[in-house]
N, C-alpha and C. Protein backbone atom coordinates (compact mmCIF):
# COMPACT_ATOMS: atom_id res chain seq x y z
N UNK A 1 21.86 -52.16 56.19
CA UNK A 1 20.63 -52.32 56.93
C UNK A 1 20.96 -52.67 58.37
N UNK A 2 20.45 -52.15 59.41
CA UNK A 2 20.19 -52.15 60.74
C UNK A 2 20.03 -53.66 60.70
N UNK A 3 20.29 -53.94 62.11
CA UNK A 3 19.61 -55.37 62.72
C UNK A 3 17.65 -54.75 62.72
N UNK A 4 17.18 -56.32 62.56
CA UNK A 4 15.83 -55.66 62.58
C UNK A 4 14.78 -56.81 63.62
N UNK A 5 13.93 -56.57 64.59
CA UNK A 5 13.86 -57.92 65.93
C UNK A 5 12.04 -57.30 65.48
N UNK A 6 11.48 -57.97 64.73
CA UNK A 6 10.53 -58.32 63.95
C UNK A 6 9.35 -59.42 64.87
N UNK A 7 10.02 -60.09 65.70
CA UNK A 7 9.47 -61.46 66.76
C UNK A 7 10.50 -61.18 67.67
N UNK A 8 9.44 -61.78 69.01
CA UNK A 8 9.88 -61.35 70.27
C UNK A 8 11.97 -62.50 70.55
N UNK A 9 11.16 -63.50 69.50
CA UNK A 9 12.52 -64.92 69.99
C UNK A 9 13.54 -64.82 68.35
N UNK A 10 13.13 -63.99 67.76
CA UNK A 10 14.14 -63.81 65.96
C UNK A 10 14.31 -62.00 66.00
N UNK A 11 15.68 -62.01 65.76
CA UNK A 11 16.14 -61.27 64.74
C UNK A 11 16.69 -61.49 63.29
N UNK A 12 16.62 -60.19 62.89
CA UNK A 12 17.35 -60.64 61.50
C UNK A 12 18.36 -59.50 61.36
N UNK A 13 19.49 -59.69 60.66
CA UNK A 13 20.48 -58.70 60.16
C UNK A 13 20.94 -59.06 58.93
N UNK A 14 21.91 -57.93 58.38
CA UNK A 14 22.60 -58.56 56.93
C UNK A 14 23.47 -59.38 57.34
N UNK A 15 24.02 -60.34 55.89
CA UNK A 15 24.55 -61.29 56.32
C UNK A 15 26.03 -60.80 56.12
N UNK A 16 27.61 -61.12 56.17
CA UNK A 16 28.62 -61.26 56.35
C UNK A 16 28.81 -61.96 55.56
N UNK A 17 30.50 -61.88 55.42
CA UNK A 17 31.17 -63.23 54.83
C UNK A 17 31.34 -63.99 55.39
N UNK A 18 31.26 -63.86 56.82
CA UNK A 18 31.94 -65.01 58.02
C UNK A 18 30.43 -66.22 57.84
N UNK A 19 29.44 -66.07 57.63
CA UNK A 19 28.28 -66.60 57.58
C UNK A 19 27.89 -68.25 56.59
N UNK A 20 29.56 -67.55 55.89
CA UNK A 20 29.38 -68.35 54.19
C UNK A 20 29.03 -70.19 54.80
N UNK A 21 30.09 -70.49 55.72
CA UNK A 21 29.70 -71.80 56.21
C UNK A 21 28.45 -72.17 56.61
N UNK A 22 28.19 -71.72 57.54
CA UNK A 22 26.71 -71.71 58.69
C UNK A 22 25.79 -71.74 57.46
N UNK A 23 25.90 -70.49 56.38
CA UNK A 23 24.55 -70.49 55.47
C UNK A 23 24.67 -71.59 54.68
N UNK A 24 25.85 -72.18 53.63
CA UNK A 24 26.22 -73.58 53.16
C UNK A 24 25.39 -74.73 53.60
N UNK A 25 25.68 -74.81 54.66
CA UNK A 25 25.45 -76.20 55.50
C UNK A 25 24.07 -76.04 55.80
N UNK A 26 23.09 -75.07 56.15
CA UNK A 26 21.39 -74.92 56.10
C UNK A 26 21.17 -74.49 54.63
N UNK A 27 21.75 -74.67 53.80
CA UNK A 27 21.53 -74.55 52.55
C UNK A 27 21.04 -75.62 52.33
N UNK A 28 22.24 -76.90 52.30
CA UNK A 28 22.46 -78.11 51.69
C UNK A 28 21.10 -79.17 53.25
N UNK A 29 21.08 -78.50 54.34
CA UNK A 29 20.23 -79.43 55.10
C UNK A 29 18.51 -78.88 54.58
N UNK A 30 18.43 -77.76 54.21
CA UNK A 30 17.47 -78.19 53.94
C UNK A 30 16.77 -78.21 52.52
N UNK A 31 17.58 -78.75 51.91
CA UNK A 31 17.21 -78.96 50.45
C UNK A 31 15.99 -79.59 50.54
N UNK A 32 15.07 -79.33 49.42
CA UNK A 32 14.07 -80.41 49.54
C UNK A 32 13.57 -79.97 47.84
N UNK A 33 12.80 -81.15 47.13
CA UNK A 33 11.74 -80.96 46.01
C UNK A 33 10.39 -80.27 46.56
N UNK A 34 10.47 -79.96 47.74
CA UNK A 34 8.96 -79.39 47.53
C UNK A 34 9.33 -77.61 47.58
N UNK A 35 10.33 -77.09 47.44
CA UNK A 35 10.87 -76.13 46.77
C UNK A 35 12.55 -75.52 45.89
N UNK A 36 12.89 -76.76 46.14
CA UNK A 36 14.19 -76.84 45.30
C UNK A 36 13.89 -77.00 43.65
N UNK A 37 13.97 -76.44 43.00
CA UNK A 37 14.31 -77.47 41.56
C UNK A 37 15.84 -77.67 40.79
N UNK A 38 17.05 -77.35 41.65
CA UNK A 38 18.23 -77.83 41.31
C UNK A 38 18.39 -79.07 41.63
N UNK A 39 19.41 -80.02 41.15
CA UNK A 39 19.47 -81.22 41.87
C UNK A 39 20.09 -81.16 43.51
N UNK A 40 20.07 -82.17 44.29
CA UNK A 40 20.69 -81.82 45.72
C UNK A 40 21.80 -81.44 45.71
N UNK A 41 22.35 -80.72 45.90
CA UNK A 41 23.82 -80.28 46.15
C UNK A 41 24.51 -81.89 46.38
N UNK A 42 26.50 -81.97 46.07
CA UNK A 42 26.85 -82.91 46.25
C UNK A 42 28.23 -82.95 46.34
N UNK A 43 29.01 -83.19 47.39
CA UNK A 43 30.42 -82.40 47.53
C UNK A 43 31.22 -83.07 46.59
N UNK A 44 31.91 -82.10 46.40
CA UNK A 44 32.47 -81.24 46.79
C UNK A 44 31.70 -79.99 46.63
N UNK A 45 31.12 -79.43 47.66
CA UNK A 45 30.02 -78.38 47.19
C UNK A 45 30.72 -77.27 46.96
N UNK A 46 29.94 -76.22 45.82
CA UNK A 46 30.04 -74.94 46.08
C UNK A 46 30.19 -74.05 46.86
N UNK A 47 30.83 -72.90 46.61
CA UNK A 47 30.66 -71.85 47.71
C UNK A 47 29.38 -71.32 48.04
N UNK A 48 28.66 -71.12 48.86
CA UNK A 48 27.61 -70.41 49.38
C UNK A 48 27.22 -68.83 48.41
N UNK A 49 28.95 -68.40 48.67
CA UNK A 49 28.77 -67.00 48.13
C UNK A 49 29.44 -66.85 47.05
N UNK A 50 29.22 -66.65 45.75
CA UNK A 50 29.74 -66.34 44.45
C UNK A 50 29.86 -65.22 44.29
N UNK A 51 30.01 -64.49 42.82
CA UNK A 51 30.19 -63.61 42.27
C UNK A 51 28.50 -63.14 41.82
N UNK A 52 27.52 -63.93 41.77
CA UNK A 52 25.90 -63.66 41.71
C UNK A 52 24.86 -63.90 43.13
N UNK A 53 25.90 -64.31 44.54
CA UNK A 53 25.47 -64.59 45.45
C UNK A 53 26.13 -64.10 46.24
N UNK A 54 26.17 -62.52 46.40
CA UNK A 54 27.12 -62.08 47.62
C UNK A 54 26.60 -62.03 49.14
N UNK A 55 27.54 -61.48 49.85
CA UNK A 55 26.88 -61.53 51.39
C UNK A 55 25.21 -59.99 51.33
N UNK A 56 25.74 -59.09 50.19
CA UNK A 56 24.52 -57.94 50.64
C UNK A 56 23.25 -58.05 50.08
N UNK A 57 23.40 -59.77 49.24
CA UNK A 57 21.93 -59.60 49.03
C UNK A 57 21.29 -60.71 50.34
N UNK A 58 21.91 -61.08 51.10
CA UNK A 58 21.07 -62.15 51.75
C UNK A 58 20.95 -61.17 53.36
N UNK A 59 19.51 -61.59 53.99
CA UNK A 59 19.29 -61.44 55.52
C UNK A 59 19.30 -62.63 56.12
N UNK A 60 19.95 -62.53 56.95
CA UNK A 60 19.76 -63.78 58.10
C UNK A 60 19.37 -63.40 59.34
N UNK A 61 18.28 -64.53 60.02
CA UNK A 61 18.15 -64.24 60.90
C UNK A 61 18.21 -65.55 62.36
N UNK A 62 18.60 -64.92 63.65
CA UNK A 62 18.92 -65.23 64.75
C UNK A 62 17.59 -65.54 65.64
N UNK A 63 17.84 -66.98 66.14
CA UNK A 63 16.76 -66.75 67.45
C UNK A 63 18.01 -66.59 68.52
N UNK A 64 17.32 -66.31 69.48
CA UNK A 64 17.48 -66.03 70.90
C UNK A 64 18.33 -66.74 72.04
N UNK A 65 18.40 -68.14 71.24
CA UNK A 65 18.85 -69.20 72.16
C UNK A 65 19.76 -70.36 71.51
N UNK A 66 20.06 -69.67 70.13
CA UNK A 66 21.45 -70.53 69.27
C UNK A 66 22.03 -69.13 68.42
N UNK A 67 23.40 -69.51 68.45
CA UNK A 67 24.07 -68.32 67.57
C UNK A 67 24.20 -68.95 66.42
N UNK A 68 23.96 -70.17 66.24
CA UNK A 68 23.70 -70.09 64.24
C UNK A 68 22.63 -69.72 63.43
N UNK A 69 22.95 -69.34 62.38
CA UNK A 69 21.58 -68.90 61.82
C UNK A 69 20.33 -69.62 61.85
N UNK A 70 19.61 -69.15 62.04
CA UNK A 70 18.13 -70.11 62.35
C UNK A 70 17.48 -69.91 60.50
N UNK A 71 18.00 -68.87 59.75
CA UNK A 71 17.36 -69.10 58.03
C UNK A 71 17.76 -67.95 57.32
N UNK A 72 17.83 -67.62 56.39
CA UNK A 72 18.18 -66.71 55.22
C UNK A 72 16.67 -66.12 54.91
N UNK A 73 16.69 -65.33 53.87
CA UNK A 73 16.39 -64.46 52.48
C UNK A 73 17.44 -64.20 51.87
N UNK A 74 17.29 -64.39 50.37
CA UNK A 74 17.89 -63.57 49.34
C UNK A 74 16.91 -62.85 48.57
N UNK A 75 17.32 -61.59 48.78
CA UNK A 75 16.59 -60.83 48.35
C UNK A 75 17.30 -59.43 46.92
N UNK A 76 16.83 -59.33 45.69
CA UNK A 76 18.02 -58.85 44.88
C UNK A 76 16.94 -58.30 43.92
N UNK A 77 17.50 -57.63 43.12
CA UNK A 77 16.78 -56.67 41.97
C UNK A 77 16.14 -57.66 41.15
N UNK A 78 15.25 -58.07 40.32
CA UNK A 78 14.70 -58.71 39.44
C UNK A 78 15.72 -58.94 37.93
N UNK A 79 16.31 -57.67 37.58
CA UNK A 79 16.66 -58.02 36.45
C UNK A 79 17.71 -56.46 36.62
N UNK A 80 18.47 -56.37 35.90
CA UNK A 80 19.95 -55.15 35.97
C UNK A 80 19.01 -53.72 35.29
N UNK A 81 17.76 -53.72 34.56
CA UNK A 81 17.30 -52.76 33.72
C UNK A 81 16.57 -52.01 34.49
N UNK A 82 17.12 -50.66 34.59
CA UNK A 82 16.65 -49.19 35.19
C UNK A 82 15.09 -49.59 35.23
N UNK A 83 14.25 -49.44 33.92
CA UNK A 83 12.94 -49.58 34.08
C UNK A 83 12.26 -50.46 35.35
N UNK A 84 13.32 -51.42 35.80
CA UNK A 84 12.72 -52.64 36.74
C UNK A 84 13.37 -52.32 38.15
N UNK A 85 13.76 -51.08 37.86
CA UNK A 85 14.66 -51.41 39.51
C UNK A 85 13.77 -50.94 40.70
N UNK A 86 12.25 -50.71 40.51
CA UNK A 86 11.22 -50.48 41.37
C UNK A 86 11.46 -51.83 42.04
N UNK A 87 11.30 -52.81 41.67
CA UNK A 87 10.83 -54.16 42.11
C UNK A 87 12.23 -54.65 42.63
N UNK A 88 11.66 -55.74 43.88
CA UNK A 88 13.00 -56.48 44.66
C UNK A 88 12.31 -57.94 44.03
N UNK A 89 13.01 -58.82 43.93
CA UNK A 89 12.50 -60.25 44.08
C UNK A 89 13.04 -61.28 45.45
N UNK A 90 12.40 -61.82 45.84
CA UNK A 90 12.62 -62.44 47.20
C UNK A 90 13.56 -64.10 45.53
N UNK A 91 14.74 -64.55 46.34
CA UNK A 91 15.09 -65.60 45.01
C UNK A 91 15.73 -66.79 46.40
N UNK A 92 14.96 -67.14 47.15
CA UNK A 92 15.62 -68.23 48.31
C UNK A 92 14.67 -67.75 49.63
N UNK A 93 14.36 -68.44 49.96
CA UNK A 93 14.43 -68.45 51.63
C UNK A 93 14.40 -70.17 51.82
N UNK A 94 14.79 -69.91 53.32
CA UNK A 94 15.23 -71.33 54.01
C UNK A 94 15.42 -71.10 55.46
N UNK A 95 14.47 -72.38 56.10
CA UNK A 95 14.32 -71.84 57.53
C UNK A 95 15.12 -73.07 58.40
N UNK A 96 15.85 -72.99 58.92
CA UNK A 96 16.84 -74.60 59.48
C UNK A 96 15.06 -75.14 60.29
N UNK A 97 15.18 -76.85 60.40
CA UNK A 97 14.61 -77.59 61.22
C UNK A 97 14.48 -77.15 62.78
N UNK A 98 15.68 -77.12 63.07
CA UNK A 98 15.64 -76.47 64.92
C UNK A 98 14.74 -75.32 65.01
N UNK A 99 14.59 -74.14 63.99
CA UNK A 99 13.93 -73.49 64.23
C UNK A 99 11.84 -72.71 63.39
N UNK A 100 12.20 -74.10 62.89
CA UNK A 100 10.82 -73.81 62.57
C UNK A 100 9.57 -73.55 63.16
N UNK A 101 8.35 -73.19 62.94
CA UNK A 101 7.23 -72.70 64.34
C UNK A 101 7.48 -71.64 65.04
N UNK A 102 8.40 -70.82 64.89
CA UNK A 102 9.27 -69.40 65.89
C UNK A 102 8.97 -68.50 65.42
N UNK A 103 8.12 -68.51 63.91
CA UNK A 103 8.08 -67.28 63.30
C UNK A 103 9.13 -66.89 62.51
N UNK A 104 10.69 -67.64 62.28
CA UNK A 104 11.70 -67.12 61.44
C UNK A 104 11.35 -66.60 60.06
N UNK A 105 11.04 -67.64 58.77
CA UNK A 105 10.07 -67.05 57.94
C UNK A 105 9.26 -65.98 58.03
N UNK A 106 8.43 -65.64 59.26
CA UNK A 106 7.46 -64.41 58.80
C UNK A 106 8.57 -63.58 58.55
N UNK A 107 9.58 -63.77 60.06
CA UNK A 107 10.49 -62.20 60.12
C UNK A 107 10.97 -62.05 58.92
N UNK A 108 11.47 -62.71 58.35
CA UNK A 108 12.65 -62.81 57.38
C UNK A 108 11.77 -62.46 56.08
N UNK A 109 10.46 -62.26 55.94
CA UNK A 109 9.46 -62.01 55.09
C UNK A 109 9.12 -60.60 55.47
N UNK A 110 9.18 -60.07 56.72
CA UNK A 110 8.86 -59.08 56.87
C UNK A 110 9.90 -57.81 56.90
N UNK A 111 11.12 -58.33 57.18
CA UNK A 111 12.77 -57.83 57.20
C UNK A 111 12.95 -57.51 55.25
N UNK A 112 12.59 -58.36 54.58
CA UNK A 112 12.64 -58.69 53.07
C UNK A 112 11.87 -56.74 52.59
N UNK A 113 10.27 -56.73 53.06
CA UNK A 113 9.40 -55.69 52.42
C UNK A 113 10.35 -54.86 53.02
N UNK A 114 10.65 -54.68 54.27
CA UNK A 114 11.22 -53.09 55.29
C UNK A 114 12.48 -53.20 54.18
N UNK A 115 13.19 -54.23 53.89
CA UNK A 115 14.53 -53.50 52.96
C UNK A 115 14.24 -52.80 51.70
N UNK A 116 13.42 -53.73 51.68
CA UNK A 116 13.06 -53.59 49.91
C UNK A 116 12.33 -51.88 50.01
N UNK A 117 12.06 -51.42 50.53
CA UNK A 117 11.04 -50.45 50.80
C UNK A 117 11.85 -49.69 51.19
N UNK A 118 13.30 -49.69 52.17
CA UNK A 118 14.20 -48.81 52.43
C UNK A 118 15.17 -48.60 51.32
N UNK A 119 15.24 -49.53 50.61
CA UNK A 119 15.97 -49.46 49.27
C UNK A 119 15.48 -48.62 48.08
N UNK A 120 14.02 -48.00 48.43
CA UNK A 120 13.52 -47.18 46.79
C UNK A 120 11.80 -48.40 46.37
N UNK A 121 12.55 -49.36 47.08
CA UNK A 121 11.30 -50.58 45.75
C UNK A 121 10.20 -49.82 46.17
N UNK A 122 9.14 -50.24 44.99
CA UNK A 122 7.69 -49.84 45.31
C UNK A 122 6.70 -51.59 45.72
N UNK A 123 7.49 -52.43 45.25
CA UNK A 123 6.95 -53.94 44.96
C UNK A 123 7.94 -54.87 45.26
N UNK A 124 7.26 -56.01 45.48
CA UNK A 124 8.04 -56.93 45.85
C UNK A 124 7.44 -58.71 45.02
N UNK A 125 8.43 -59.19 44.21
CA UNK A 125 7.80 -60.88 44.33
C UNK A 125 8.76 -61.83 44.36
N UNK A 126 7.95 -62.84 44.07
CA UNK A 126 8.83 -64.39 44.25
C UNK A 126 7.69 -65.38 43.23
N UNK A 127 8.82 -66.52 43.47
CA UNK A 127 8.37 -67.74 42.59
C UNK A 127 8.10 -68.91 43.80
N UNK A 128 7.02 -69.71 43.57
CA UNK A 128 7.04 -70.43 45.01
C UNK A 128 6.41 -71.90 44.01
N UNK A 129 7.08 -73.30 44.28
CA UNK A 129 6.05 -74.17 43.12
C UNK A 129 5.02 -74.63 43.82
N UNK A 130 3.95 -74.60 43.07
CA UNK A 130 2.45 -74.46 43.26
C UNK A 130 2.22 -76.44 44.56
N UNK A 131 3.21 -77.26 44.54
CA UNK A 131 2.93 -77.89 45.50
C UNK A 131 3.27 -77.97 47.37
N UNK A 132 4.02 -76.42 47.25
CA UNK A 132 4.41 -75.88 48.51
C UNK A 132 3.75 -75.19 49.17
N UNK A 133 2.36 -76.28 49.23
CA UNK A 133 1.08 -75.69 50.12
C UNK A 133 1.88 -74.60 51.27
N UNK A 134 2.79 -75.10 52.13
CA UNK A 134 3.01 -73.71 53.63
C UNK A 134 3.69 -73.13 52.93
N UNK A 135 4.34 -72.57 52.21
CA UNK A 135 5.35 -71.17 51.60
C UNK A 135 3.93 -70.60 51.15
N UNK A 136 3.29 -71.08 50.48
CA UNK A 136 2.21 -70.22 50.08
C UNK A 136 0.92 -69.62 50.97
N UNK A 137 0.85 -70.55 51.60
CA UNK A 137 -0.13 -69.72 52.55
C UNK A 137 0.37 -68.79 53.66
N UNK A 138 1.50 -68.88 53.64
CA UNK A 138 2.55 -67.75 54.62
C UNK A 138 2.53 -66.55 53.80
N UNK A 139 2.78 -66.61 52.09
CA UNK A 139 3.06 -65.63 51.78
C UNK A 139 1.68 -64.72 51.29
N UNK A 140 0.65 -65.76 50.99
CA UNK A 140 -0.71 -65.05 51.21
C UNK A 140 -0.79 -64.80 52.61
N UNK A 141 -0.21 -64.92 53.82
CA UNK A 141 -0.95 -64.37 54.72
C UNK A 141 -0.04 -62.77 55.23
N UNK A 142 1.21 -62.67 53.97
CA UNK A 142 1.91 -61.72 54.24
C UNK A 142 1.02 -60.53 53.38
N UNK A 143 0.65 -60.52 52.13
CA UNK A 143 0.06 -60.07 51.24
C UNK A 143 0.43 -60.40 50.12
N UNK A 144 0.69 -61.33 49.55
CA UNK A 144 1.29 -61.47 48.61
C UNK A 144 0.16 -61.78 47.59
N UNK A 145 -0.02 -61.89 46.60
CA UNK A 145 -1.31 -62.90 45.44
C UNK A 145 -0.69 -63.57 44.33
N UNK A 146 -1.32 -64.43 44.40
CA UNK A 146 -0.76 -64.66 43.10
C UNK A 146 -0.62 -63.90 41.40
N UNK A 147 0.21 -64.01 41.04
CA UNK A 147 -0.23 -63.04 39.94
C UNK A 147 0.15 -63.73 38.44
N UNK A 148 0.43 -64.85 38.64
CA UNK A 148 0.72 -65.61 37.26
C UNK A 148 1.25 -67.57 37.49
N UNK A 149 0.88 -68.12 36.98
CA UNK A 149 0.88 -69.50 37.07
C UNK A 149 1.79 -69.80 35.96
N UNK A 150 2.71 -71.20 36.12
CA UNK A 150 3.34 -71.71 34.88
C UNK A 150 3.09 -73.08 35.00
N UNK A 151 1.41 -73.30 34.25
CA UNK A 151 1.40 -75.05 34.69
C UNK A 151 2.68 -75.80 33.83
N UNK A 152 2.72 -76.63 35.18
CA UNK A 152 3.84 -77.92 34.82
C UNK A 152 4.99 -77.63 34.43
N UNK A 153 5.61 -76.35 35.21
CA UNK A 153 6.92 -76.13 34.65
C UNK A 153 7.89 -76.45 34.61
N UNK A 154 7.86 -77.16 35.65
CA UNK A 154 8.99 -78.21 36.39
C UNK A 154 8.82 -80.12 36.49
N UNK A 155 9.43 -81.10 36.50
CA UNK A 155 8.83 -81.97 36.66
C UNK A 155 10.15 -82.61 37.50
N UNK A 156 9.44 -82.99 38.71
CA UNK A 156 10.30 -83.14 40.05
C UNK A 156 9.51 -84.18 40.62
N UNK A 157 10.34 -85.35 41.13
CA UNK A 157 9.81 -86.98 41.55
C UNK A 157 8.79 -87.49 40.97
N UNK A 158 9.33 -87.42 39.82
CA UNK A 158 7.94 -87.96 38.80
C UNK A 158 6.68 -87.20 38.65
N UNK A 159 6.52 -85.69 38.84
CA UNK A 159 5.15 -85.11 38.25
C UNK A 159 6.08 -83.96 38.23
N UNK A 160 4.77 -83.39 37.05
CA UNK A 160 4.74 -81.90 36.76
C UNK A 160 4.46 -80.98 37.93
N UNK A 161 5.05 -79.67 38.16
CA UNK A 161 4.66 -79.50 38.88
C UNK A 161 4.53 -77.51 38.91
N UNK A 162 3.53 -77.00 39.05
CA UNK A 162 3.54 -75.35 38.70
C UNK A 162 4.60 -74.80 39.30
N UNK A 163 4.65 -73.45 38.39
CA UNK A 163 5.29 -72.47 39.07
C UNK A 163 4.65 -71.40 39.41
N UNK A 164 4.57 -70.91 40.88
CA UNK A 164 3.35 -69.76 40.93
C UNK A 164 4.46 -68.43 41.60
N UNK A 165 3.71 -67.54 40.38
CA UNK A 165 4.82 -66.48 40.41
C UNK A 165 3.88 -65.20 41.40
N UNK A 166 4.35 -64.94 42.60
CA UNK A 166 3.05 -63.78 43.22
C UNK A 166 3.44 -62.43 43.87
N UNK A 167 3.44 -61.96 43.91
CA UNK A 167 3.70 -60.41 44.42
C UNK A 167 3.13 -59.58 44.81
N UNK A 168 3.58 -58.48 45.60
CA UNK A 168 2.56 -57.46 46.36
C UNK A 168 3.20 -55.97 46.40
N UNK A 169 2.55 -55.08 46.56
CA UNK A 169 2.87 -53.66 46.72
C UNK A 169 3.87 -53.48 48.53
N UNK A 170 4.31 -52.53 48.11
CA UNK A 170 5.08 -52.07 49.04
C UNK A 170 4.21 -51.03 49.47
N UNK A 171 3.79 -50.20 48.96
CA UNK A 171 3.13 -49.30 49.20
C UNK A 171 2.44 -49.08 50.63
N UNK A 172 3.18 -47.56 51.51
CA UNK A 172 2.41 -47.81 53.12
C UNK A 172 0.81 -48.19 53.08
């Protein structure tokens, strides 16, 4: 995939191996329960990039005025079965602190459909938990809907908490 400049102050491109640090370290800064449900990362940490987390499923993208990544997408097939390989699933995003308010997220939401869509997909979803009021109203304001609920699937700082599973057509 091309570099893709989506906002006047973000680009996004694929990511590299050289990235593995930079993405690590805005991995682990911006962990949070209001969309994490692993525990916090805790060093000796993991590698960034595994054998189920390579550099070609993630986009990263750049603002204008720092050369570290300003946030990711991972973006990857839903499941290995022919029947499903219409569909991409968005499985991460993460936007660093320095650059939040810039629009990184939309791009990196909007970089996500243009791959997924240059790749064959007809559709696109994600899982977002139902108390991450801004992921969700970003991704309803991308097109996304909801399309299935899992009350209380999770239970994170003492409550239950949904899983809202939502998706949208690719379709021009």
């Amino acid at each position: 995939m091309p570099e893709i400049q989506l906002h006047p102050a973000c680009r996004v491109r694929p990511a590299a191996l050289s990235d593995e640090a930079a993405l690590g370290e805005l991995d682990r800064a911006t962990w949070s329960t209001l969309h994490a449900v692993m525990p916090r990362p805790q060093p000796p940490y993991a590698p960034f990039f595994d054998e189920r987390h390579v550099p070609g499923d993630f986009l990263v993208a750049e603002v204008a005025d720092d050369p570290r990544p300003a946030g990711y997408v991972r973006l990857v097939p839903p499941t290995p079965l022919a029947c499903n390989s219409h569909v991409r699933q968005i499985q991460g995003l993460a936007v660093a602190d320095r650059a939040r308010g810039r629009g990184v997220a939309r791009a990196l939401l909007r970089a996500a459909c243009a791959t997924a869509r240059d790749d064959g997909a007809n559709r696109i979803t994600l899982r977002v938990l139902g108390h991450n009021t801004p992921a969700r109203a970003l991704y309803a304001s991308e097109g996304f809907t909801v399309e299935g609920v899992l009350p209380g699937e999770f239970f994170l700082d003492g409550r239950y908490v949904d899983d809202i599973l939502m998706g949208r057509s690719l379709a021009p």
